[in-house]
Structure formats: C-alpha cells, structure tokens
Protein backbone atom coordinates (compact mmCIF):
# COMPACT_ATOMS: atom_id res chain seq x y z
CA UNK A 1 -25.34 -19.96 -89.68
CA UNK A 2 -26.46 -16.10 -89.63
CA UNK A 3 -23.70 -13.63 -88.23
CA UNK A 4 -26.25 -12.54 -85.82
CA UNK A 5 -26.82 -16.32 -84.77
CA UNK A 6 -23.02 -16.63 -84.31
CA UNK A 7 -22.11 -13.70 -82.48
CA UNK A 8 -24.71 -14.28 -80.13
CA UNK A 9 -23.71 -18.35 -79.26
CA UNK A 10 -20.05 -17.32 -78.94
CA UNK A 11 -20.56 -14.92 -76.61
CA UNK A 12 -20.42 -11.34 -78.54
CA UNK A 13 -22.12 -8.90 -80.66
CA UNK A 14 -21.99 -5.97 -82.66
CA UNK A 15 -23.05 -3.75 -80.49
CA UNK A 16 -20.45 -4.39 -77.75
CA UNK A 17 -17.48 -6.13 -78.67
CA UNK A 18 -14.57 -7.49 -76.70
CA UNK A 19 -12.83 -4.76 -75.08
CA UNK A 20 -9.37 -4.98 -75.13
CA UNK A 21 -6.90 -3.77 -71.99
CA UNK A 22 -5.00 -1.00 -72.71
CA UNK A 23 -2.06 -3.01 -72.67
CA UNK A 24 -1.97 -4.33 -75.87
CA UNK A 25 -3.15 -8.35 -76.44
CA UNK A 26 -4.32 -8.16 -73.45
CA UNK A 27 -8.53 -8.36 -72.95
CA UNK A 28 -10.01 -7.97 -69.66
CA UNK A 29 -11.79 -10.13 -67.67
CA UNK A 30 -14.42 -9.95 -64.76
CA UNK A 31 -12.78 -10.36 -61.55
CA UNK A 32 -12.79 -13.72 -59.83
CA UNK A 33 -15.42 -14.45 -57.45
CA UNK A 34 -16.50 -17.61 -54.77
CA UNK A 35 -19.65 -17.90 -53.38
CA UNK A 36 -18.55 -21.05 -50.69
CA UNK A 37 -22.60 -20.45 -48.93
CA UNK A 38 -24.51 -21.48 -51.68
CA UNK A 39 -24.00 -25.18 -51.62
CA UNK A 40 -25.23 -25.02 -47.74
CA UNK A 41 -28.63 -23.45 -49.27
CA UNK A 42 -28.60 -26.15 -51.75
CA UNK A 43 -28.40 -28.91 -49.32
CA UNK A 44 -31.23 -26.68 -46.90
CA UNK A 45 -33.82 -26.79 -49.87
CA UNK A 46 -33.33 -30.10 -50.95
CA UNK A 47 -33.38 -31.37 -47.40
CA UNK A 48 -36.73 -29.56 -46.73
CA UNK A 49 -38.31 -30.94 -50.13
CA UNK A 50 -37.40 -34.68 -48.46
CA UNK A 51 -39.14 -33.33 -45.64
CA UNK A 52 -42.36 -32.67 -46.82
CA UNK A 53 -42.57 -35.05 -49.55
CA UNK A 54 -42.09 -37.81 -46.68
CA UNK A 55 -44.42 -36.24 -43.89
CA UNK A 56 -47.12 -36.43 -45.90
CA UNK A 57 -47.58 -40.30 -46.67
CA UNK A 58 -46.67 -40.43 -42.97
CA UNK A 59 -49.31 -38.57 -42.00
CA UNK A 60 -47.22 -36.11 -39.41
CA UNK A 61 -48.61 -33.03 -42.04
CA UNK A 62 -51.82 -33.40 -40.65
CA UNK A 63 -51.31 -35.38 -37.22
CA UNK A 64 -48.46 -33.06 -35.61
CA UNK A 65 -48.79 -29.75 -34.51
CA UNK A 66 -45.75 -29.24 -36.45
CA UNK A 67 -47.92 -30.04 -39.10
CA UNK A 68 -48.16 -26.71 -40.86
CA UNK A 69 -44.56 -25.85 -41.18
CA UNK A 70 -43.52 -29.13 -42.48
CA UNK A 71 -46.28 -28.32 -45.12
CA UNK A 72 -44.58 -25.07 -46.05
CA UNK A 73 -41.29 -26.93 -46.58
CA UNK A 74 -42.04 -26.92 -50.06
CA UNK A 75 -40.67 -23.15 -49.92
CA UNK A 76 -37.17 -24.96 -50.85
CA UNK A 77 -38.13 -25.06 -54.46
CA UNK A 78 -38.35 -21.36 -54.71
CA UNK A 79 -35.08 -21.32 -53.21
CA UNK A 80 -33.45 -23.71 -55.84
CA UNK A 81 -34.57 -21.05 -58.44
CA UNK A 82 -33.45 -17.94 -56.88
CA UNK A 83 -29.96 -19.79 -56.37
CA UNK A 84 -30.44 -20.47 -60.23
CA UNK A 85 -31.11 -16.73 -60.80
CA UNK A 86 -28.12 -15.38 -59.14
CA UNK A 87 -25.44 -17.66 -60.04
CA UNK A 88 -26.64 -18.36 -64.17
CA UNK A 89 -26.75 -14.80 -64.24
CA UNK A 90 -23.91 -13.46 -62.06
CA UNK A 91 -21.22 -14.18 -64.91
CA UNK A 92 -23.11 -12.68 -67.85
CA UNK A 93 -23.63 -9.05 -65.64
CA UNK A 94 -20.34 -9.20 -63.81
CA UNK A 95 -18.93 -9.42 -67.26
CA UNK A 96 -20.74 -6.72 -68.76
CA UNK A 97 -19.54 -4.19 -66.06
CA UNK A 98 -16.39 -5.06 -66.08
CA UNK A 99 -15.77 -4.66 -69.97
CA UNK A 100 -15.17 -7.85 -70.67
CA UNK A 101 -16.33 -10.57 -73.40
CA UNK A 102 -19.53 -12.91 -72.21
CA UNK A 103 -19.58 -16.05 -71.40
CA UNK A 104 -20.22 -18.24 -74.03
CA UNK A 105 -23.33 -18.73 -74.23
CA UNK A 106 -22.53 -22.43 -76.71
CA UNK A 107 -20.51 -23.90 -74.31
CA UNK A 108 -23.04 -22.45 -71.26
CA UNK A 109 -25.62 -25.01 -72.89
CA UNK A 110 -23.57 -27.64 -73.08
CA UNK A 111 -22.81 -27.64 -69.86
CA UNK A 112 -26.54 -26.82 -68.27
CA UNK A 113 -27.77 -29.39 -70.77
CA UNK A 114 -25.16 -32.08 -69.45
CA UNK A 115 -25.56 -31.38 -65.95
CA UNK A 116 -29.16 -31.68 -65.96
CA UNK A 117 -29.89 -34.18 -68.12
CA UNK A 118 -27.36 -37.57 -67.86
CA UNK A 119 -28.34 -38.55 -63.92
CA UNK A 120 -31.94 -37.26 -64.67
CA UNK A 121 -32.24 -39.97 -67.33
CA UNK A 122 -30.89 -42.54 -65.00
CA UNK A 123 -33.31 -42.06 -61.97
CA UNK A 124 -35.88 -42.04 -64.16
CA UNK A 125 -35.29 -45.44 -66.15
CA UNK A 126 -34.44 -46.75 -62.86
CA UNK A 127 -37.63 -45.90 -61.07
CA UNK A 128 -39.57 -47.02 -64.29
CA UNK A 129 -37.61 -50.18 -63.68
CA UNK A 130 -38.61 -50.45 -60.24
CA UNK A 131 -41.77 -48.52 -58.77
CA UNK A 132 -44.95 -49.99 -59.60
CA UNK A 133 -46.79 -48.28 -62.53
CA UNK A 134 -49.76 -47.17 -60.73
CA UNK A 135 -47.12 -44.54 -58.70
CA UNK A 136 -45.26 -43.25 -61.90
CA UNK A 137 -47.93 -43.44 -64.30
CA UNK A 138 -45.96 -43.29 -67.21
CA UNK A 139 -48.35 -43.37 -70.52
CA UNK A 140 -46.19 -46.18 -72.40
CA UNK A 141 -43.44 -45.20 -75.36
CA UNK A 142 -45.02 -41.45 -76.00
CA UNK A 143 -44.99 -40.86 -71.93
CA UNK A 144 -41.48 -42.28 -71.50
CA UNK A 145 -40.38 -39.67 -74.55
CA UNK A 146 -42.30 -36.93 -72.73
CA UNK A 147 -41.15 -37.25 -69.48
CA UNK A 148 -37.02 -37.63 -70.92
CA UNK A 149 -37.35 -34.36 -72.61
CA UNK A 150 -38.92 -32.71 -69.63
CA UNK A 151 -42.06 -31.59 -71.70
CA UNK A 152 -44.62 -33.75 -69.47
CA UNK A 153 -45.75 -30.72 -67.64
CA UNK A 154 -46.90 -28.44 -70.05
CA UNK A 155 -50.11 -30.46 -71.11
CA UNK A 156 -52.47 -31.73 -68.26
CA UNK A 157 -52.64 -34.71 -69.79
CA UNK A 158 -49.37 -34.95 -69.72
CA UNK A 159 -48.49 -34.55 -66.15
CA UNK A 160 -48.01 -37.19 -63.18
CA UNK A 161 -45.94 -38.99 -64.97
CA UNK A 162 -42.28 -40.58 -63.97
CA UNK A 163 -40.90 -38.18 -61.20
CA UNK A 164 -43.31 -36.29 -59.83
CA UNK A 165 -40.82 -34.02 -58.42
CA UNK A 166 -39.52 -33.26 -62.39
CA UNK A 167 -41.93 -30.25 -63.05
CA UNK A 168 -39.31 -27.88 -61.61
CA UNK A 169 -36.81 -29.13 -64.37
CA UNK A 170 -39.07 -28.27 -66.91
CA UNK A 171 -38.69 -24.42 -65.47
CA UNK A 172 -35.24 -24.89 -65.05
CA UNK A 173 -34.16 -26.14 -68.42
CA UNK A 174 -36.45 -23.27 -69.88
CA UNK A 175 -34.48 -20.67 -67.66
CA UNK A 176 -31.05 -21.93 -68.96
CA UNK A 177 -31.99 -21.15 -72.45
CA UNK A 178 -33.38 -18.36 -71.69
CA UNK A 179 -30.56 -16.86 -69.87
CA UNK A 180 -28.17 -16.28 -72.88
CA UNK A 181 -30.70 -14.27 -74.72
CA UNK A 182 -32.32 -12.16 -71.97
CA UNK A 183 -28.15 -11.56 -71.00
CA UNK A 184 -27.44 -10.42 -74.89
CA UNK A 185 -30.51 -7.95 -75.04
CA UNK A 186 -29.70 -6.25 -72.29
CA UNK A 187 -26.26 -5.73 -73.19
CA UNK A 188 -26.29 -4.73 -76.80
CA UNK A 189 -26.09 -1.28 -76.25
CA UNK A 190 -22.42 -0.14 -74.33
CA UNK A 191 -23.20 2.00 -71.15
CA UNK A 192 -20.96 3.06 -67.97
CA UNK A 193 -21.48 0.36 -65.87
CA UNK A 194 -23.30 2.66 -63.00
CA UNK A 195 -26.43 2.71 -65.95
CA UNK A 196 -26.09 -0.86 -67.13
CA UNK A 197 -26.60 -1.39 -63.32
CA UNK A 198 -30.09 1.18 -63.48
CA UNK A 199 -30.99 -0.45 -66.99
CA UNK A 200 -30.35 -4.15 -65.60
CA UNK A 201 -32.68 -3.49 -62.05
CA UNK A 202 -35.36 -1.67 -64.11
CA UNK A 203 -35.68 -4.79 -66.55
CA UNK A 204 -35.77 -6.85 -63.83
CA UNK A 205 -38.63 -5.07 -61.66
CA UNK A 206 -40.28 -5.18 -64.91
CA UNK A 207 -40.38 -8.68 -65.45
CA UNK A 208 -41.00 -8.98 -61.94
CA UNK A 209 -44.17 -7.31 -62.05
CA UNK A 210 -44.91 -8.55 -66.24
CA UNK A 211 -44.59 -11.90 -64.73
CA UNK A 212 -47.22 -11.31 -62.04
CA UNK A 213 -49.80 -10.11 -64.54
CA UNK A 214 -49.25 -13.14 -66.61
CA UNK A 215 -49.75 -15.49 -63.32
CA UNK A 216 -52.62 -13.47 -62.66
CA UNK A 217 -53.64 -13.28 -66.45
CA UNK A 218 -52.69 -17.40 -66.95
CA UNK A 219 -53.75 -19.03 -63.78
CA UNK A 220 -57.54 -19.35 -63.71
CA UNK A 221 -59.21 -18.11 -60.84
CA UNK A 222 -58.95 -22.18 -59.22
CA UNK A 223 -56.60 -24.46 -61.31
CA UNK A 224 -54.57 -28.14 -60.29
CA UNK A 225 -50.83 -27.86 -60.31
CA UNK A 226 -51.62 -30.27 -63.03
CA UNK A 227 -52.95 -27.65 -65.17
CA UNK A 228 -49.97 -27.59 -67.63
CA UNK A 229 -49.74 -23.46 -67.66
CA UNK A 230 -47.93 -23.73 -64.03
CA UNK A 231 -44.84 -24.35 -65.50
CA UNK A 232 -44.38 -21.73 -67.81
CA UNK A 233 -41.57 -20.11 -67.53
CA UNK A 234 -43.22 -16.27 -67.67
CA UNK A 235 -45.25 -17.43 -64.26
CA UNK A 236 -42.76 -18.13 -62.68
CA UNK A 237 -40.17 -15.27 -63.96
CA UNK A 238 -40.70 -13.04 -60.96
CA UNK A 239 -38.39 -15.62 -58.66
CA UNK A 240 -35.80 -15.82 -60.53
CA UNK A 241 -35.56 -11.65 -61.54
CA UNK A 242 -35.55 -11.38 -57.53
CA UNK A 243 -32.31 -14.13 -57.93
CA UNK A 244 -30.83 -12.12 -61.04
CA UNK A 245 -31.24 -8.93 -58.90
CA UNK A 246 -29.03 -9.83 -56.33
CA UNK A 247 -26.64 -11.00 -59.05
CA UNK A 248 -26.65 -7.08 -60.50
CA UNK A 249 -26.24 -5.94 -56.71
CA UNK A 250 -23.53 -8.48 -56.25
CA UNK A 251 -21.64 -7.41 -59.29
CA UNK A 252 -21.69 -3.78 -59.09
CA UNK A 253 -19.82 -3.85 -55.64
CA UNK A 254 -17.42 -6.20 -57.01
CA UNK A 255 -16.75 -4.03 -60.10
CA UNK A 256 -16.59 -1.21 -57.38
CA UNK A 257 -13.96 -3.14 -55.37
CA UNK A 258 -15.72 -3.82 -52.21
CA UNK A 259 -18.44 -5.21 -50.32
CA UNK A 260 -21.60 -3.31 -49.13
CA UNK A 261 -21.48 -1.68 -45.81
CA UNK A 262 -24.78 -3.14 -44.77
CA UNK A 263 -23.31 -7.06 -45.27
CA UNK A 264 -20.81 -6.47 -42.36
CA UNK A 265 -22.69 -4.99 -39.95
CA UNK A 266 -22.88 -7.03 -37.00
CA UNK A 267 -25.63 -9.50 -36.94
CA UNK A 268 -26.92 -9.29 -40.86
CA UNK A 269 -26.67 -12.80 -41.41
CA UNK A 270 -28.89 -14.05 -38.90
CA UNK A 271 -31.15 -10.81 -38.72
CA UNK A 272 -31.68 -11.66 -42.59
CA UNK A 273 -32.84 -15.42 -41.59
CA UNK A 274 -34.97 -13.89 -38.42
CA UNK A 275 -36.58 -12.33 -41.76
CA UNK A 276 -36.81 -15.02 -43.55
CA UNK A 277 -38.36 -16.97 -40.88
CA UNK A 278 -41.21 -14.14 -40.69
CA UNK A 279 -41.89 -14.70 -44.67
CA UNK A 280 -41.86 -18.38 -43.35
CA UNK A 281 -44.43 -17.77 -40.55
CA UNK A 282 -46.84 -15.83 -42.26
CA UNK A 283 -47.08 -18.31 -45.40
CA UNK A 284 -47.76 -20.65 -42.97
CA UNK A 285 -50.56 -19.21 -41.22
CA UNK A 286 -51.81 -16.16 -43.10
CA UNK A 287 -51.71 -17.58 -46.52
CA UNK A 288 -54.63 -19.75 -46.34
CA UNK A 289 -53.16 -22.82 -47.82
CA UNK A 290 -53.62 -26.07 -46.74
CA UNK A 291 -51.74 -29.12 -45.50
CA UNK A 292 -51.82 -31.52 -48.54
CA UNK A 293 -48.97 -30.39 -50.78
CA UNK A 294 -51.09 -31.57 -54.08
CA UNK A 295 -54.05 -29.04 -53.85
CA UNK A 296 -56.28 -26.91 -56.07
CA UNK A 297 -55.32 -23.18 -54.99
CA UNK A 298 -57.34 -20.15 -56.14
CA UNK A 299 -55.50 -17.31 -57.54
CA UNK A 300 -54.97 -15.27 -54.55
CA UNK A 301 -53.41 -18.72 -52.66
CA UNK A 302 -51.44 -19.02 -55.71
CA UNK A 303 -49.67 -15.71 -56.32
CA UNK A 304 -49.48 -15.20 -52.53
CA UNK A 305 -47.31 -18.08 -52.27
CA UNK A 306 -45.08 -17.17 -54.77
CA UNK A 307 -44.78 -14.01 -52.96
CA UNK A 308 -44.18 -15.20 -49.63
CA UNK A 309 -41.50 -18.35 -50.55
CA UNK A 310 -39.78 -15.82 -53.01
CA UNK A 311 -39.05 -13.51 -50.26
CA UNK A 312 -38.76 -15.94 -47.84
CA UNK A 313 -35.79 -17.11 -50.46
CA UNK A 314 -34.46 -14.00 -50.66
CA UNK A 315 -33.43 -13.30 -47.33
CA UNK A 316 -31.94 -17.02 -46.86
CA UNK A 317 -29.85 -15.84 -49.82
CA UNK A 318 -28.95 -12.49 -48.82
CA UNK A 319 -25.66 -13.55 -46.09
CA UNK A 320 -24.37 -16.33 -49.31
CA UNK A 321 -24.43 -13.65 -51.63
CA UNK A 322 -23.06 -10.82 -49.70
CA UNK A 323 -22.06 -11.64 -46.23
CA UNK A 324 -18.19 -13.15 -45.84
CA UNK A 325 -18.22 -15.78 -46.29
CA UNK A 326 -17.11 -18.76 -43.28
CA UNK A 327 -17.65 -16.00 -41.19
CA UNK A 328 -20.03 -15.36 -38.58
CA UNK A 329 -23.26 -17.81 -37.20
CA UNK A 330 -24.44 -18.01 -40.78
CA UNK A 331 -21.51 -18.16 -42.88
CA UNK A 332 -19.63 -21.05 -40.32
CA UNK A 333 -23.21 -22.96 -40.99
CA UNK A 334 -23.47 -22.37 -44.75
CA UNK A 335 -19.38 -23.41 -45.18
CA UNK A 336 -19.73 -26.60 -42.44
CA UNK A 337 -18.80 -30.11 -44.46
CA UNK A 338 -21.82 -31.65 -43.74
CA UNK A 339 -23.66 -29.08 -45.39
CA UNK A 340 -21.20 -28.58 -48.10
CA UNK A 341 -20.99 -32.62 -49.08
CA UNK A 342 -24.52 -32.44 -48.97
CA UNK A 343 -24.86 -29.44 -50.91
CA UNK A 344 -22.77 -31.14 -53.76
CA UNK A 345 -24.90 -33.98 -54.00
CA UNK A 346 -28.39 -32.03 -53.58
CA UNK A 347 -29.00 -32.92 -57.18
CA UNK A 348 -28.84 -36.50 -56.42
CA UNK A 349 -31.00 -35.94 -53.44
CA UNK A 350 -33.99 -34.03 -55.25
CA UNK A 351 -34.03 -36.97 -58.07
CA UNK A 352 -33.49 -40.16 -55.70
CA UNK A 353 -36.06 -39.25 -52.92
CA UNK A 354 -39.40 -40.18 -54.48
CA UNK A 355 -38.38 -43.62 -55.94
CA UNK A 356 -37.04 -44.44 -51.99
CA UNK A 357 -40.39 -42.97 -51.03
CA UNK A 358 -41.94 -45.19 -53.12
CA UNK A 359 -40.04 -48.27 -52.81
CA UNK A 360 -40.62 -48.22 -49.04
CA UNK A 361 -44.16 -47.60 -50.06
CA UNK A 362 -44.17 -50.53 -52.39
CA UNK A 363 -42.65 -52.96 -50.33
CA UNK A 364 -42.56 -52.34 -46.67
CA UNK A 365 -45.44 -53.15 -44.36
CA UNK A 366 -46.28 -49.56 -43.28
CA UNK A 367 -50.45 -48.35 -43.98
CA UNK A 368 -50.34 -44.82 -45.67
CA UNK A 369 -51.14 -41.79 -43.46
CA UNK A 370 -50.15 -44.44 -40.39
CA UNK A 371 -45.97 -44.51 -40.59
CA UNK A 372 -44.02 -43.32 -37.59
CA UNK A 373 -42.54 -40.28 -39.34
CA UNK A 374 -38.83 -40.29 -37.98
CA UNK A 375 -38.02 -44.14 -38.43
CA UNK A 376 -39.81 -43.52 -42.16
CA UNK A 377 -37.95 -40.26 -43.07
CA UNK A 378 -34.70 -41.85 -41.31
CA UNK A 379 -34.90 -44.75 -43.96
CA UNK A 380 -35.68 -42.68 -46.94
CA UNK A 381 -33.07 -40.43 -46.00
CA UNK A 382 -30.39 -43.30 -45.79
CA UNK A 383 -31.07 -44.78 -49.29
CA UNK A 384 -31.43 -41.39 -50.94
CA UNK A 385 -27.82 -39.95 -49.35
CA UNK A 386 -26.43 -43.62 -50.66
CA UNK A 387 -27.85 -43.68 -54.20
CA UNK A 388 -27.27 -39.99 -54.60
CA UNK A 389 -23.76 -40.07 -53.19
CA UNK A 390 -22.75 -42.72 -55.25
CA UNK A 391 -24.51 -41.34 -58.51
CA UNK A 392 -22.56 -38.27 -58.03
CA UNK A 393 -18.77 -40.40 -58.48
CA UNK A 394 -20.10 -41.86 -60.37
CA UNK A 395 -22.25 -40.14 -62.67
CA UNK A 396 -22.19 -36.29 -62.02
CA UNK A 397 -18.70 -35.81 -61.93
CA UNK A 398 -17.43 -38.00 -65.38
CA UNK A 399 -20.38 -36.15 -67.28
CA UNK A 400 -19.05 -32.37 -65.79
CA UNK A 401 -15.42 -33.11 -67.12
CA UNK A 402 -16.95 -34.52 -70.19
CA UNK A 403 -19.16 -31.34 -70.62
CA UNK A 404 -15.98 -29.19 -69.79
CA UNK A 405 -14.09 -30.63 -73.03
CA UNK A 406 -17.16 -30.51 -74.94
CA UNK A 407 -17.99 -26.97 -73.88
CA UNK A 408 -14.37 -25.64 -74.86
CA UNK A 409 -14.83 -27.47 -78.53
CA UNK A 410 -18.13 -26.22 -79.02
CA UNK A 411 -16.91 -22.49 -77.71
CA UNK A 412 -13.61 -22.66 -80.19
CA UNK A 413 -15.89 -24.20 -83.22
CA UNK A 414 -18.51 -20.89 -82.46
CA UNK A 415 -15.68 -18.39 -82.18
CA UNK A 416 -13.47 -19.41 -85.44
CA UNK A 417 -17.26 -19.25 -87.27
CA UNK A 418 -17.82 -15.51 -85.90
CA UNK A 419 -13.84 -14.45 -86.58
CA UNK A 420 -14.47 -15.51 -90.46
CA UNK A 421 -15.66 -12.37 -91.92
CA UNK A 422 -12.29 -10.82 -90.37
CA UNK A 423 -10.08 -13.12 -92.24
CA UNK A 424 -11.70 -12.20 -95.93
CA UNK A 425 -9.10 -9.55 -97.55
CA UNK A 426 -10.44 -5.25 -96.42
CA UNK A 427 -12.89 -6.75 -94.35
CA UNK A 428 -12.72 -5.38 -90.70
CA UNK A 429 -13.43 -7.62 -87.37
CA UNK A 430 -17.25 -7.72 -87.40
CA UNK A 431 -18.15 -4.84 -84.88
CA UNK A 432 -14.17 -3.47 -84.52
CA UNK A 433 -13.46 0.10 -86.38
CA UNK A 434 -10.58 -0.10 -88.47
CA UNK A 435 -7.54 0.94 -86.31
CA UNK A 436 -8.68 -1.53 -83.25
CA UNK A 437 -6.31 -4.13 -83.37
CA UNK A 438 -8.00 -7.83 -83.43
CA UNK A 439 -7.85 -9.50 -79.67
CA UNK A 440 -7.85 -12.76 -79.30
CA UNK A 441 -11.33 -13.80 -77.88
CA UNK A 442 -11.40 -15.17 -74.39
CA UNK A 443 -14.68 -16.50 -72.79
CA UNK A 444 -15.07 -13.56 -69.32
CA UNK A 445 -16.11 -15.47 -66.61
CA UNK A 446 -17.20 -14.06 -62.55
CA UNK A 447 -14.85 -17.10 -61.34
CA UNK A 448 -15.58 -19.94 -60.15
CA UNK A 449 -18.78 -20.70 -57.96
CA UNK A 450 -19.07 -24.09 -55.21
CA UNK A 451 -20.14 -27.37 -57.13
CA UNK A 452 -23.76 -27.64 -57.53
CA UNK A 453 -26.23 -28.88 -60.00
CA UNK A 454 -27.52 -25.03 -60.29
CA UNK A 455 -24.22 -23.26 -60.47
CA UNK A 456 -22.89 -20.79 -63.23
CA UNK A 457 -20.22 -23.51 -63.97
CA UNK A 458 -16.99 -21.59 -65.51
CA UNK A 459 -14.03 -23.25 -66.75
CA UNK A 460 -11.13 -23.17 -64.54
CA UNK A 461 -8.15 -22.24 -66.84
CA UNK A 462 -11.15 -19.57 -67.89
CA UNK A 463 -12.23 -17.99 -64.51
CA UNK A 464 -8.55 -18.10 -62.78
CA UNK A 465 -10.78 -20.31 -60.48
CA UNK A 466 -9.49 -23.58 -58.71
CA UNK A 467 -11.88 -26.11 -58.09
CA UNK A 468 -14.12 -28.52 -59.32
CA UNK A 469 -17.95 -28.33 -60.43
C-alpha cells in the first residue's frame, strides 16, 4: 500500500503530524464532548417520515386541511443529513484545532459500513420475503444485488426497487466515504486554529454554493425523483456543508473553552424552532409543491426545497448543537426518554415502516386513499416500534460491539503499516524532523456523541467517553 494511502486511512499525514504535549509521551487529544439532543431530532425526523409516508395511502394528504403540512413532513430527511454533517464531521475538525491526531479514518469505515449495512440487509430480505412483488419491484438476482449495495438509485432503471425509502442511504454511504478525504484535504497544511476555522467555513460556503450550480447544472429543468442524478452526492452537498458548518462553529468554542453567548440567552431554543417553523410554513405554502410526495418538480420546486428543509433543519439543530443541553423547553424535550429510546432506534424505524405500510396494505381490508388515518398510522406505528425495537437488541447493538473490535484491529493493522518506514535503520518518523521524539499514535476523538445510526461513533477507552453507541 502507498505511504500516502496509509497515512491517510490511519488517520495522519505528512503535512501535519501527531502533535505531541509538551510533557513528554504524552499526545493531545480533542476535548470530550456530548451532544444528549441529537437523538430527540433523530426520533422527530424519523417520526415525521412515518407520517407522511402513511397519510398518503390514507388519503388525509389530500382530504385534511392539515393536508399540506403533513406533505412537507418529508423535511425530516434533510434533517437526518444535517445531523450526519455535524456529528461525522465534528471529530475530524475538533481534532484539527485542538492539535491532535484524526480519527482514523480505517476504523471510521468500519464502523459507518457496519452500522449501516447488517439491519439494512435484514429488512430488506425480509420485505422481499414478505411484500408482494408488485410493491418492491425488485428486478430478480441483478435487482436484489443492486438494491444490497445501495447502487439502485443512480440509474432510472434502476430505481423503485426493494425499500423505497433506501435512496437516502445511497447519499449517506457516499457521505461517509467521503468524509475522511474532504477532512484530510483540508487539514494538510498546519494553521492556528482561528484560520483553520476561516479556511474550514470558506470551503464549506463554497461547496455550498458549487453544489447548487451542479443541482442547477444536473437536474433538468423537470425530472422524476427517479431520474438517477438525484442522488448524487454533489446535489445534495449543500445540506450537509450547512451540518459540517455548525460542526466548525461548535468546535472552535470548545477549543476556546466556552459556549457562545448567543446559545444562553434566554429563549434561543425555542426562538430557533419559532424559525424553523417559518422555513416550515413557507415551504409549505410558497414553494409551489404539491401534495403527492412522488412528483415531477421543475428546477425552481427542486432547489427551493432544498433550500427551505435545509434551513428549516438548521434551526431545529441549532439548541442540540449549542444550547445546554437538558436545559430549558427545548433541551428537557430533546433529553425526555421517550424521545431518547426512540431516537436510538430511529434507524429501525426509517427501515421497518414501509414493509408495515405495505403489509397492512397487502393484507388488511382497507381501499387506498379511503383508510381512517389515525387507526392506520396507529397500527403501522405499533409494528414498526416492535420490529425496530427488537432489531435494535438484537441486531444493532451485537454488530456496534462487533464493529468496535473490528475498528480497533483494522486502526492498529493501518498504524503499524504507516510506523514502518520509522523502524528501517537513519530513517526518521515519516513527517517528524529528526530531534522530535516518536509518540505513540492515539486515534483523537471529540468524545462520545448519544447512540444513533448517524452518529460520529468514537471508541470509549478512545474519547474518555462513557456510553454506548
């Protein structure tokens, strides 16, 4: 394997190696942080995409006057990815400012790869098992491989196929690989940490506004969310720079030692939502889109949805991110242990819900567009909290200790590989001048962040964190 290749899986690089402490053996390591609100807002947006996915074979979406803002419900998908944002790239910044070694990026796959991937492959044999092929529309042996690699939706022809819900996993998995290397670029060069913070908001306004062109550019002027370009990962870039912004925020005023004024003034948690719920109201009736959730936008319908659910996101994050947390309206809400259990098994919930949908569909005596919306959601609800609550003991949680001991092999394999240059006789640690003494390599973590199936999940005995993930 190239050095290059090397230093970059385990973590370091050339251009910045690990820092030591000035006491001697000692390297340092990005100060431990919690963010307790963020399973809340996982359980909020995966609640709302149960919401919406159920009103609309109900026919409330079109029926109820409350019609419209169940429609924009979808919004919680934007709100999974700016979550994703923040916390993936929290650890690899915080780190970075605080002169410490990244995360390693080897064992950071392993365990994105093995959170993602092991229940994913179980709802979906089980609803090929069990929902009637004209709902999942698999296309036999070469649509089964498609749709287990999360590939399905980047051909048109290849869409509408298993879980119809699954098209955000093929963004997600593409921003977990992505992370490492967008982290290393930006920190190959060493800088005081107050113009990492300048370089690391001006990349990400630029790939903000690189990844509107490229929606604008990509996304014909009408186009199907079948089209197989909408789930590129450059389209939909610009939510999760607004998620890795408030990372770079988050972690400056940790590496500065406090929080910012504005997050305890009196009332910023709910004046933030108040926000959010304007970025709410005008998508809903300023926007121009319509009820169905499966519609052919035009451009303008397209980007300014993106638009209006990213910042409509962003201000539901703001009080997890920066507000303290348990404290205040928001922060009791966000921390409650009905939103918190839930929030731990929103995974679960995201992946289960459209097989009960379409199990009830299959088999109960309900006429599309004519079910009672409350009994209907009610019952999907019930069998989607049971399957994904006992998927999670029995699924999630084996494969994230399983993914912790094969993260910490993979991570010690990578980082004797990079240390082998240092060992051959007058040859200095790769990136080290002569008189540094060698440090033994630790992985820097943020700390440790609330269980969820989009958290930056740090080791433990690596992050000084206690908890589970």
């Amino acid at each position: 394997m190239p050095a290059t290749v090397r230093r970059l899986l385990s973590g370091s690089s050339a251009a910045e190696p690990s820092i030591p402490d000035p006491r001697p053996g000692v390297v340092r390591r990005a100060p431990t942080v919690t963010f307790p609100g963020f399973d809340g807002l996982r359980a909020i947006a995966a609640l709302t995409v149960v919401v919406v996915h159920t009103s609309f074979p109900a026919g409330f979406t079109t029926s109820s006057s409350l019609g419209p803002y169940i429609a924009r419900a979808e919004a919680g998908v934007e709100v999974f990815f700016l979550i994703s944002g923040f916390l993936l790239y929290r650890p690899f910044v915080a780190a970075r400012l605080a002169g410490a070694p990244a995360p390693a990026s080897g064992g950071y796959l392993v365990r994105r790869l093995m959170r993602i991937f092991p229940l994913y492959w179980l709802v979906l044999a089980v609803t090929l098992n069990t929902v009637s092929d004209q709902r999942i529309g698999v296309h036999g042996l070469t649509g089964v491989i498609q749709t287990a690699l999360l590939v399905q939706g980047y051909r048109a022809d290849w869409a509408i196929q298993g879980l119809t819900q699954a098209w955000t996993l093929d963004i997600e998995v593409a921003f977990y690989l992505a992370v490492p290397v967008y982290a290393w670029l930006l920190g190959r060069r060493r800088r005081t940490p107050r113009a990492q913070v300048r370089v690391e908001l001006a990349a990400l306004a630029a790939g903000f506004l690189a990844a509107k062109v490229v929606h604008f550019v990509l996304i014909p002027r009408r186009h199907g969310w079948t089209s197989g370009s909408n789930v590129w990962l450059p389209v939909w870039w610009d939510l999760f720079a607004m998620g890795m912004a408030l990372a770079v925020i988050s972690a400056q005023y940790t590496q500065l030692g406090r929080q910012p004024r504005w997050a305890t003034w009196p009332g910023f948690g709910p004046a933030c939502w108040a926000v959010a719920a304007g970025f709410y109201w005008l998508s809903t009736w300023h926007a121009g889109l319509p009820l169905s959730p499966i519609f052919t936008p035009s451009r303008g319908q397209d980007m300014g949805r993106h638009l209006l659910y990213g910042l409509f996101a962003l201000f539901l994050l703001l009080p997890a991110a920066f507000g303290p947390p348990g404290r205040g309206v928001i922060g009791r809400l966000l921390a409650s242990r009905v939103l918190v259990f839930l929030g731990s098994i929103s995974y679960g919930i995201y992946l289960w819900h459209t097989a009960v949908i379409d199990l009830v569909l299959d088999h109960g005596s309900w006429n599309i567009f004519q079910i009672p919306f409350l009994p209907f959601l009610a019952l999907v609800l019930t069998g989607t909290l049971a399957l994904a609550t006992g998927t999670h003991y029995l699924v999630e949680k084996p494969c994230i200790r399983a993914s912790r001991r094969w993260a910490r092999w993979v991570d010690s394999r990578l980082r004797r590989r990079a240390a082998l240059p240092a060992a051959l006789p007058g040859v200095p640690r790769v990136g080290a001048p002569h008189d540094t003494p060698t440090v033994p390599l630790r992985t820097g973590s943020v700390g440790w962040v609330p269980h969820s199936w989009a958290a930056a999940e740090q080791e433990p005995d690596q992050s000084g964190g206690a908890g589970h993930r």
